[in-house]
PDB file of N, CA and C in Angstrom:
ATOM      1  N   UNK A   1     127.107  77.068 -76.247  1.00  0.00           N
ATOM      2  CA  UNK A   1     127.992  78.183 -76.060  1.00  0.00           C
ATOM      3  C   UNK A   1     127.230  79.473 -76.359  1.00  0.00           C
ATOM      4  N   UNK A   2     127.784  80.851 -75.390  1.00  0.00           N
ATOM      5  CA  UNK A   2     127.260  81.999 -75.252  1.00  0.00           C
ATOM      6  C   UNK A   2     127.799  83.026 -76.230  1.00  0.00           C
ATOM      7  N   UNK A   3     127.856  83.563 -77.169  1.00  0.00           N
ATOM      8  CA  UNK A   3     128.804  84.460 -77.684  1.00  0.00           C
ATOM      9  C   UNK A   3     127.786  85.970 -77.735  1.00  0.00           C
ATOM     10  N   UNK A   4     128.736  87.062 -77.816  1.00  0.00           N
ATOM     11  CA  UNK A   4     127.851  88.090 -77.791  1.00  0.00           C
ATOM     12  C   UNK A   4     129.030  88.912 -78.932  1.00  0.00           C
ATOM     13  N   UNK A   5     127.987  90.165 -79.664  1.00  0.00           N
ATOM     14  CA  UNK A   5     128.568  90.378 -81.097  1.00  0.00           C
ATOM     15  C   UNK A   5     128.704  91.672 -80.848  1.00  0.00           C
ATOM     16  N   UNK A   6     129.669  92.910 -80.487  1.00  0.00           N
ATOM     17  CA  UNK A   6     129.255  94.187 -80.795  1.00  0.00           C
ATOM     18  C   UNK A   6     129.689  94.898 -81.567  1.00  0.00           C
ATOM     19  N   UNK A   7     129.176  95.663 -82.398  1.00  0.00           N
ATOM     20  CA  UNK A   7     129.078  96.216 -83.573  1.00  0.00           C
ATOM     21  C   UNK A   7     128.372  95.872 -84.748  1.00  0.00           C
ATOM     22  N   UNK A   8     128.557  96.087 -85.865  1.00  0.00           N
ATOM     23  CA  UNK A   8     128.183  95.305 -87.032  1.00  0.00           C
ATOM     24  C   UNK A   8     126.640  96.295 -87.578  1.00  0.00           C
ATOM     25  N   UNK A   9     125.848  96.010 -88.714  1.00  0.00           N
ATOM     26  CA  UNK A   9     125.187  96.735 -89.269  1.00  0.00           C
ATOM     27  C   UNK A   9     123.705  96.054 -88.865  1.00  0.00           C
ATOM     28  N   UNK A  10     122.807  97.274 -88.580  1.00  0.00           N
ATOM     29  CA  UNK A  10     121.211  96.866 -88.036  1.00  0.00           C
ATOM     30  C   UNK A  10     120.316  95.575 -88.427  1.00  0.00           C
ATOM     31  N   UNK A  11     120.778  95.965 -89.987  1.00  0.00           N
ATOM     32  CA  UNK A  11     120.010  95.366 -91.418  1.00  0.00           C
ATOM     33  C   UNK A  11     120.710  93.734 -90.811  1.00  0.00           C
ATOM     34  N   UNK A  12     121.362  93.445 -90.710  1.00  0.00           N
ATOM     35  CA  UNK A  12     122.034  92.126 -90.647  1.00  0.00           C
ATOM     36  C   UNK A  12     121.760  91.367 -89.414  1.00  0.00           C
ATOM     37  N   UNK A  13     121.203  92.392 -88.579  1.00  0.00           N
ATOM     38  CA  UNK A  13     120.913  91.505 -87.111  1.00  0.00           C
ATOM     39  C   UNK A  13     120.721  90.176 -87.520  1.00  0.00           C
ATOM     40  N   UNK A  14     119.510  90.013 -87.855  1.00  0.00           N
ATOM     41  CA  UNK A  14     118.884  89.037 -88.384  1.00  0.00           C
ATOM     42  C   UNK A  14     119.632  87.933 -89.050  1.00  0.00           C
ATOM     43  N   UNK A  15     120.284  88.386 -89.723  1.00  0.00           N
ATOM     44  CA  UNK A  15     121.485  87.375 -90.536  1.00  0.00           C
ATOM     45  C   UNK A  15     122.761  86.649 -89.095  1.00  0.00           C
ATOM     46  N   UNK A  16     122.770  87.449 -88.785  1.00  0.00           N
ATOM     47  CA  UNK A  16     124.209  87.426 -87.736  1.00  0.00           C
ATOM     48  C   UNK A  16     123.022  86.461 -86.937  1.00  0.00           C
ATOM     49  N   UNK A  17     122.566  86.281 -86.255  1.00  0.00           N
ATOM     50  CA  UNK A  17     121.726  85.129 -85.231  1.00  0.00           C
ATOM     51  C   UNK A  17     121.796  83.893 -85.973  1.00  0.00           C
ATOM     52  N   UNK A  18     121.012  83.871 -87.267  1.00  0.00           N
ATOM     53  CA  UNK A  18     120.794  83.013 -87.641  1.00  0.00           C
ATOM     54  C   UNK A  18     121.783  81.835 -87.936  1.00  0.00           C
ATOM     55  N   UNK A  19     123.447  82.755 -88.337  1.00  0.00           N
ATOM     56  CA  UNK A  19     124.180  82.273 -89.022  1.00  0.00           C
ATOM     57  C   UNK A  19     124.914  81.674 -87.561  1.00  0.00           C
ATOM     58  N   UNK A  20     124.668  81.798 -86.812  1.00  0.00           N
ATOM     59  CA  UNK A  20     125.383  81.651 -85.280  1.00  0.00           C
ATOM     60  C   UNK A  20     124.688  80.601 -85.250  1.00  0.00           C
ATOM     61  N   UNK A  21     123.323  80.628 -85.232  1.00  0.00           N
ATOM     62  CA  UNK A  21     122.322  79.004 -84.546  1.00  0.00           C
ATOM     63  C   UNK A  21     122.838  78.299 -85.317  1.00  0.00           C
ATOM     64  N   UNK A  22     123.137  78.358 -86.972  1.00  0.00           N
ATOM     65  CA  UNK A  22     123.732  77.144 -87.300  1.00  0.00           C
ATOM     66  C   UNK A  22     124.810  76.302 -87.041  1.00  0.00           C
ATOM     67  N   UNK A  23     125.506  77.407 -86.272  1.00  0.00           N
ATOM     68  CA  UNK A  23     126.814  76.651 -85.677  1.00  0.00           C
ATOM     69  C   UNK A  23     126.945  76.227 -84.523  1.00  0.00           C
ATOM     70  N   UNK A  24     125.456  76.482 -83.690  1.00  0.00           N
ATOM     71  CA  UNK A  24     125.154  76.246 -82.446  1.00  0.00           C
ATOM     72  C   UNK A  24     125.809  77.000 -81.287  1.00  0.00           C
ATOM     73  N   UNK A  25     125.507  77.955 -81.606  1.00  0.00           N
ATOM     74  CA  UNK A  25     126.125  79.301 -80.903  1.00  0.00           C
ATOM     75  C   UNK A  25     124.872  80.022 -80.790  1.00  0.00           C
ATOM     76  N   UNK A  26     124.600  80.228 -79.653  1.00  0.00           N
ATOM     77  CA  UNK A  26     123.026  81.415 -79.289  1.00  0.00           C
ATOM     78  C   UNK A  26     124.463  82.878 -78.794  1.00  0.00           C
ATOM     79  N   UNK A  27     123.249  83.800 -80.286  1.00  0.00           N
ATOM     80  CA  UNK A  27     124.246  84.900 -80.001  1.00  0.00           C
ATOM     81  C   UNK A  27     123.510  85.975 -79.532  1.00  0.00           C
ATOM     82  N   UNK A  28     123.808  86.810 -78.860  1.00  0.00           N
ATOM     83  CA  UNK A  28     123.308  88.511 -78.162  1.00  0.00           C
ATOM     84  C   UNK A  28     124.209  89.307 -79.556  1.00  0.00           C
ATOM     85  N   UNK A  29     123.068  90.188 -79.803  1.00  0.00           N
ATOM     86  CA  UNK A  29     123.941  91.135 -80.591  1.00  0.00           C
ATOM     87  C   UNK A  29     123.522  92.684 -80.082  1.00  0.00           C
ATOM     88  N   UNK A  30     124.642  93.471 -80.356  1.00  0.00           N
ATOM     89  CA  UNK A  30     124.285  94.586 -79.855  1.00  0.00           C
ATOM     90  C   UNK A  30     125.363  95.686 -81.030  1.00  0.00           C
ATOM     91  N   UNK A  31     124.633  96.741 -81.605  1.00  0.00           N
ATOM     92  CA  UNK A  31     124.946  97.719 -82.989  1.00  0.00           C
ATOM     93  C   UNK A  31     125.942  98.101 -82.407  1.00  0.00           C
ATOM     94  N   UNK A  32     126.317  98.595 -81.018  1.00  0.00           N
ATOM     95  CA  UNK A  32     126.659  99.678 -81.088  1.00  0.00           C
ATOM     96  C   UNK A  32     126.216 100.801 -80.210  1.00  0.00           C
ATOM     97  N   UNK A  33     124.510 100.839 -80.414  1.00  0.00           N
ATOM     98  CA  UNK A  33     124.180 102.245 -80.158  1.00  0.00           C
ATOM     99  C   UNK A  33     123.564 102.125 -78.683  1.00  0.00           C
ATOM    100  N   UNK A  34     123.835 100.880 -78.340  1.00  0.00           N
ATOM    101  CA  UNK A  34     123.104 101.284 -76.975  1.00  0.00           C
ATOM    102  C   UNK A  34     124.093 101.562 -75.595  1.00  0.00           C
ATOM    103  N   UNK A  35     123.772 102.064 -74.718  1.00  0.00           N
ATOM    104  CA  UNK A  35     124.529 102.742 -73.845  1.00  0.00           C
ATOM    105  C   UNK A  35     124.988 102.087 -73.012  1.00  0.00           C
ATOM    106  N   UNK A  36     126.322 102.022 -72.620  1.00  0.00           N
ATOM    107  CA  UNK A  36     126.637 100.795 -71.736  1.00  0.00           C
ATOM    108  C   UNK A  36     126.663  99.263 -71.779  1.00  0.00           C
ATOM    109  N   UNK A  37     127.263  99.270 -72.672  1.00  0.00           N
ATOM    110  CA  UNK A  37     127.089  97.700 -73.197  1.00  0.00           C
ATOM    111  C   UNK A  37     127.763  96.586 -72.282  1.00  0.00           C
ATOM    112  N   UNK A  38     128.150  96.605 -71.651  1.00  0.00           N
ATOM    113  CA  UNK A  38     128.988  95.803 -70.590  1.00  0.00           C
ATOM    114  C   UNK A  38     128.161  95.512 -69.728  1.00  0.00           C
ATOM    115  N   UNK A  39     127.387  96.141 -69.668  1.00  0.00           N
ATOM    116  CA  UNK A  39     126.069  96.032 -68.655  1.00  0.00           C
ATOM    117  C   UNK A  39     125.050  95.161 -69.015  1.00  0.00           C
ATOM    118  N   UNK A  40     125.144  95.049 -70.320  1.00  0.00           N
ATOM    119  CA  UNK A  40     123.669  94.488 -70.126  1.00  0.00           C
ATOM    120  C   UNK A  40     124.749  92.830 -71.416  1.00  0.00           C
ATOM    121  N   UNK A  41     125.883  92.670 -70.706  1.00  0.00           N
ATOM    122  CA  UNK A  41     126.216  91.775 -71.485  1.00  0.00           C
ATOM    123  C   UNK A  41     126.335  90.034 -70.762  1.00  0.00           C
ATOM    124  N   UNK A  42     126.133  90.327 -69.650  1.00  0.00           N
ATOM    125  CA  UNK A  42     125.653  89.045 -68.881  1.00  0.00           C
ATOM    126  C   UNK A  42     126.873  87.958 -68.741  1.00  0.00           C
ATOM    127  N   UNK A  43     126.947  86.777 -69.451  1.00  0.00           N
ATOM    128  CA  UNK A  43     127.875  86.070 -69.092  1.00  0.00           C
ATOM    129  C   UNK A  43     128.439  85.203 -70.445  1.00  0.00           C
ATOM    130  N   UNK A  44     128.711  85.663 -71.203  1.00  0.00           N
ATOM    131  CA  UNK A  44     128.767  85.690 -72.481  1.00  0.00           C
ATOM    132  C   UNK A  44     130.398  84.450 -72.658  1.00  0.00           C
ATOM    133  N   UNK A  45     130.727  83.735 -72.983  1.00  0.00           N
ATOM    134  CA  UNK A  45     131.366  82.709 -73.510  1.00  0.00           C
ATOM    135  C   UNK A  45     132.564  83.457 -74.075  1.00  0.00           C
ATOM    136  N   UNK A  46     132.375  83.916 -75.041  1.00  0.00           N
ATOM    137  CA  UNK A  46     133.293  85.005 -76.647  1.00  0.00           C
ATOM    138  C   UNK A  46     132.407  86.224 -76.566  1.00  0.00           C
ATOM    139  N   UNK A  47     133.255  87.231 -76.857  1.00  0.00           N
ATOM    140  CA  UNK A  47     132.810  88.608 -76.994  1.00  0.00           C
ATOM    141  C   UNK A  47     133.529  88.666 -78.306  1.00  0.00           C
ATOM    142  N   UNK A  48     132.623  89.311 -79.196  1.00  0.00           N
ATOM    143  CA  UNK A  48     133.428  89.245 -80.689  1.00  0.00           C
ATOM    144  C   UNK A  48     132.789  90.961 -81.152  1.00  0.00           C
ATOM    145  N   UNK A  49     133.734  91.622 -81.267  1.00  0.00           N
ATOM    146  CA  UNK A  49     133.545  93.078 -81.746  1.00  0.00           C
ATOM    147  C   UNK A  49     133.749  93.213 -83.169  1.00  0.00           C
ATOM    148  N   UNK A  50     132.690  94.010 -83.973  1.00  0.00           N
ATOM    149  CA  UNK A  50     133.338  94.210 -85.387  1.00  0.00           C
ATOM    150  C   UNK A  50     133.682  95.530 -85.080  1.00  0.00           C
ATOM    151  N   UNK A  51     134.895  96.003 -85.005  1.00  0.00           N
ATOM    152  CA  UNK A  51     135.505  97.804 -85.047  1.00  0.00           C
ATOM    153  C   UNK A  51     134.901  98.593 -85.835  1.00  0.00           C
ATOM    154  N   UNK A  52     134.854  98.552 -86.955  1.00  0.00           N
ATOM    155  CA  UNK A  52     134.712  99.529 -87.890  1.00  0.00           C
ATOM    156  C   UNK A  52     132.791 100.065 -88.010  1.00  0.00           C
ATOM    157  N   UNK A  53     132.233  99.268 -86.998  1.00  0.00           N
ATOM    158  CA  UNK A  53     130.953  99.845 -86.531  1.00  0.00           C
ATOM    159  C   UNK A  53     130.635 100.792 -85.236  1.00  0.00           C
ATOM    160  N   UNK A  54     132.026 100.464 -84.316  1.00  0.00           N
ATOM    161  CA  UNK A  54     131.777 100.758 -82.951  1.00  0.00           C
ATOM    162  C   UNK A  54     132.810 102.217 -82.742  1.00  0.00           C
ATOM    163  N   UNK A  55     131.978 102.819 -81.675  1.00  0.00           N
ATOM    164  CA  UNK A  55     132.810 103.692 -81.273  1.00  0.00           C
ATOM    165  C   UNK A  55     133.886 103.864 -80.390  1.00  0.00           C
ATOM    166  N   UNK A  56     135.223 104.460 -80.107  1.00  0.00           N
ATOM    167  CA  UNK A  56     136.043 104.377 -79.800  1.00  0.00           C
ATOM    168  C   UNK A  56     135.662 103.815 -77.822  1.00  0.00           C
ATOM    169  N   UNK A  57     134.812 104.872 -77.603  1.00  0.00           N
ATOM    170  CA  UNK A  57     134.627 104.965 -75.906  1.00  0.00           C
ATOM    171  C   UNK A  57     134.078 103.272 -75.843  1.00  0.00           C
ATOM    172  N   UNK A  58     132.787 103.291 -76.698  1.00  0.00           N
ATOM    173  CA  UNK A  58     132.330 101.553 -76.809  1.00  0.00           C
ATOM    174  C   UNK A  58     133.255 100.354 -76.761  1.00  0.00           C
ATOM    175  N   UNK A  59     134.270 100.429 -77.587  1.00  0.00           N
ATOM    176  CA  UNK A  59     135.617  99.517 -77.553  1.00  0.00           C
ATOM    177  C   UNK A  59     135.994  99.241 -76.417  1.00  0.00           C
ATOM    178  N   UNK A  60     136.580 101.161 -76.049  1.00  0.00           N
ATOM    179  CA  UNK A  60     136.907 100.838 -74.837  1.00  0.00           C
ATOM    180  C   UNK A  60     136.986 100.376 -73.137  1.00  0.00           C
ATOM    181  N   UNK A  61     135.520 100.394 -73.498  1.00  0.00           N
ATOM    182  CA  UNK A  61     134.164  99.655 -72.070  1.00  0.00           C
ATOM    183  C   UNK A  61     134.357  98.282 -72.550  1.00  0.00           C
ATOM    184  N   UNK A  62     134.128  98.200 -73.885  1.00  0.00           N
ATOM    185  CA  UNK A  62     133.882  96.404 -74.161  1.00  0.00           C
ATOM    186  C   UNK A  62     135.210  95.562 -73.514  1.00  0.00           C
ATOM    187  N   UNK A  63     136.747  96.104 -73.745  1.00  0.00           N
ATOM    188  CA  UNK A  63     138.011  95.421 -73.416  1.00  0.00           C
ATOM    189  C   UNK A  63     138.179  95.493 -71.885  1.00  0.00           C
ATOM    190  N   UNK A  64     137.992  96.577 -71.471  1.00  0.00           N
ATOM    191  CA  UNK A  64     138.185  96.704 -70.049  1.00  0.00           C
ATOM    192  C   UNK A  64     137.411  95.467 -69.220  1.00  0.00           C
ATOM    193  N   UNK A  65     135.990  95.405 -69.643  1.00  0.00           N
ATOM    194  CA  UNK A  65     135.097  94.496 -69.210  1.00  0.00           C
ATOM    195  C   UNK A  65     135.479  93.000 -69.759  1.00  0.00           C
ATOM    196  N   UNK A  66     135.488  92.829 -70.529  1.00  0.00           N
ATOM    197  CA  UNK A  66     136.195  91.339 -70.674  1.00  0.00           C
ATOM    198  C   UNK A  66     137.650  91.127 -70.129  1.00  0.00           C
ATOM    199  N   UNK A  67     138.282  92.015 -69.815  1.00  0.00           N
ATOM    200  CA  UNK A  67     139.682  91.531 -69.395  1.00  0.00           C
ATOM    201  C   UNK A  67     139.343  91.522 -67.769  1.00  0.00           C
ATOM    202  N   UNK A  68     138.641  92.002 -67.045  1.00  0.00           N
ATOM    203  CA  UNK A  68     138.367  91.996 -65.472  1.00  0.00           C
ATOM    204  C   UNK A  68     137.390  90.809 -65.523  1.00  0.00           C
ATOM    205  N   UNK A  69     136.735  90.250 -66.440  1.00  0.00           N
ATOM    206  CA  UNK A  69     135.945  88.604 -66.647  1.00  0.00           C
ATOM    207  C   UNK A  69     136.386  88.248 -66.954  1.00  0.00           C
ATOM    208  N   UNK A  70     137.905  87.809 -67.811  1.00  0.00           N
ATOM    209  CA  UNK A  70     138.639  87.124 -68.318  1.00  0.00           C
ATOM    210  C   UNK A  70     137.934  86.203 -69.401  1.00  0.00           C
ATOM    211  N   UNK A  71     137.026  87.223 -70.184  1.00  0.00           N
ATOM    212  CA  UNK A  71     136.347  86.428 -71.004  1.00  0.00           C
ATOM    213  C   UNK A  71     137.588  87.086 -72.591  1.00  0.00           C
ATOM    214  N   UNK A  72     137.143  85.769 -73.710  1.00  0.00           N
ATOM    215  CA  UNK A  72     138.142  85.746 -75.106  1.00  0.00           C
ATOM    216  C   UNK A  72     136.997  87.032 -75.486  1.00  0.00           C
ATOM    217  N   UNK A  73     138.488  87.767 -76.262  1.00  0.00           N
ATOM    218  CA  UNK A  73     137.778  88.697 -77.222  1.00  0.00           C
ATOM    219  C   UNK A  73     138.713  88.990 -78.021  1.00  0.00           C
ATOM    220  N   UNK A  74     137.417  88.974 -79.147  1.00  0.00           N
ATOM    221  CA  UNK A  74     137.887  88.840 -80.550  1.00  0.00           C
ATOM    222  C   UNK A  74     137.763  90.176 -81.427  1.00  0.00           C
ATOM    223  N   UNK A  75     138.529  90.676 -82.242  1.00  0.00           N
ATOM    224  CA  UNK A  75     138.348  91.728 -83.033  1.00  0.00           C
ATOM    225  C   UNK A  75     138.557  91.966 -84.306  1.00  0.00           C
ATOM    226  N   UNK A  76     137.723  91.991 -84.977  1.00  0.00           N
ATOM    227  CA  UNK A  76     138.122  92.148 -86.537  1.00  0.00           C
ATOM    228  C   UNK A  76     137.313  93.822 -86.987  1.00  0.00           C
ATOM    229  N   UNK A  77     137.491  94.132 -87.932  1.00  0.00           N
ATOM    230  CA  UNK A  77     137.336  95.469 -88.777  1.00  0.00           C
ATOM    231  C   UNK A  77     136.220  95.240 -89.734  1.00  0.00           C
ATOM    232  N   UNK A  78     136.323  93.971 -90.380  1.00  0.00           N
ATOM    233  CA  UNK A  78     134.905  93.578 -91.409  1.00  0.00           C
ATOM    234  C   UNK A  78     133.711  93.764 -90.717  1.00  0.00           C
ATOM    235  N   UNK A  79     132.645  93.978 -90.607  1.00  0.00           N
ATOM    236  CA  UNK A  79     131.024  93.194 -90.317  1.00  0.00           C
ATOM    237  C   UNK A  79     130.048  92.436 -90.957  1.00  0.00           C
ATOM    238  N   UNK A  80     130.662  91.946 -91.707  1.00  0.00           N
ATOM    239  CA  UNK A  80     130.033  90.859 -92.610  1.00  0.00           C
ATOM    240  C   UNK A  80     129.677  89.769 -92.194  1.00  0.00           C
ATOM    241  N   UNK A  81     128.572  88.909 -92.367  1.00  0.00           N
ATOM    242  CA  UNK A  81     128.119  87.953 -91.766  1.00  0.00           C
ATOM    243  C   UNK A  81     129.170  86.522 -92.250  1.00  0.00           C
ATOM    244  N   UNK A  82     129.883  86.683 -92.959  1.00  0.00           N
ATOM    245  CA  UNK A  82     130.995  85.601 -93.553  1.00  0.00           C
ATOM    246  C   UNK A  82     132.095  85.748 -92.536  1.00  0.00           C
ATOM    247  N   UNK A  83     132.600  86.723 -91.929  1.00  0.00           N
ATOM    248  CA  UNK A  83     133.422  87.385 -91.097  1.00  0.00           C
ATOM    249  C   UNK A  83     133.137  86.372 -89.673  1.00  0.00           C
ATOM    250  N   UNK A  84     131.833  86.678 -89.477  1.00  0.00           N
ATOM    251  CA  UNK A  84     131.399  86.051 -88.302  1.00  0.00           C
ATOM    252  C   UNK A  84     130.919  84.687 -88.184  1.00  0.00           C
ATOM    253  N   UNK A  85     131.230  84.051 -89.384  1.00  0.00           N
ATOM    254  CA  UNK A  85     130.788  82.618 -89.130  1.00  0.00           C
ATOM    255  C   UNK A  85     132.595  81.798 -88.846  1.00  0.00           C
ATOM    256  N   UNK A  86     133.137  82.696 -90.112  1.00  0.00           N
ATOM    257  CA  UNK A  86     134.622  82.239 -89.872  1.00  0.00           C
ATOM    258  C   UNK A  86     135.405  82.215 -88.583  1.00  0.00           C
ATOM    259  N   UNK A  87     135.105  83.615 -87.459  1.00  0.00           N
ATOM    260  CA  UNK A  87     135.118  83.617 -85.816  1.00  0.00           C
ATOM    261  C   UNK A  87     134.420  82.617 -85.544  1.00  0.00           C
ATOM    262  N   UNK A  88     132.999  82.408 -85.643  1.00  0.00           N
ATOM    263  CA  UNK A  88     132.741  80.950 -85.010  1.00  0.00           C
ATOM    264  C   UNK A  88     133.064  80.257 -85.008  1.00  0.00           C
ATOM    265  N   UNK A  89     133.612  79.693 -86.361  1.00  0.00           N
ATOM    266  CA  UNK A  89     133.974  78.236 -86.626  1.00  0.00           C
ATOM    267  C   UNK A  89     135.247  77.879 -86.194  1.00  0.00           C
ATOM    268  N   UNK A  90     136.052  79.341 -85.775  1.00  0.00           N
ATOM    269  CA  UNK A  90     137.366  79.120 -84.865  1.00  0.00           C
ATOM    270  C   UNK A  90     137.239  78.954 -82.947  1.00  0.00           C
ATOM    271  N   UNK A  91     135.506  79.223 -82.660  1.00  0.00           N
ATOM    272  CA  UNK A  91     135.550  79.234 -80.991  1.00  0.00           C
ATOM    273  C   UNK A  91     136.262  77.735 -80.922  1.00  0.00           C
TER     274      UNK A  91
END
């Protein structure tokens, strides 16, 4: 399974992958800061947003785009890497 992560903190990239392979989830992560994220999000399984990293316009590209792919998306406010194993362990 494909999941892709947007938002969440730089420092943690690293954490957030890792904690995904253990659950056997290959994840794309993306901060936030890059432009157009829908674009370069491919074909992704779960789209899982942490809010409280992302910006409003970002949100609002990310929902639009998963609801015209009819891909699941998930949203929580935490970015904690505990946050995101608990979303996994619910795909």
């Amino acid at each position: 399974m494909c999941a892709a992560l947007i938002g969440g903190m730089d420092r943690l990239k690293r954490d957030y992958i890792n904690s995904a392979k253990k659950q056997g989830v290959k994840l794309k992560v993306f901060t936030g800061k890059e432009n157009k994220i829908s674009n370069q999000l491919g074909r992704a399984d779960h789209v899982i947003i942490f809010t409280n990293q992302l910006s409003h316009a970002a949100r609002r590209d990310i929902i639009k785009y998963t609801k015209s792919k009819n891909i699941p998306l998930h949203m929580h406010h935490s970015c904690g890497v505990s946050t995101l194993r608990d979303v996994l362990g619910k795909l």
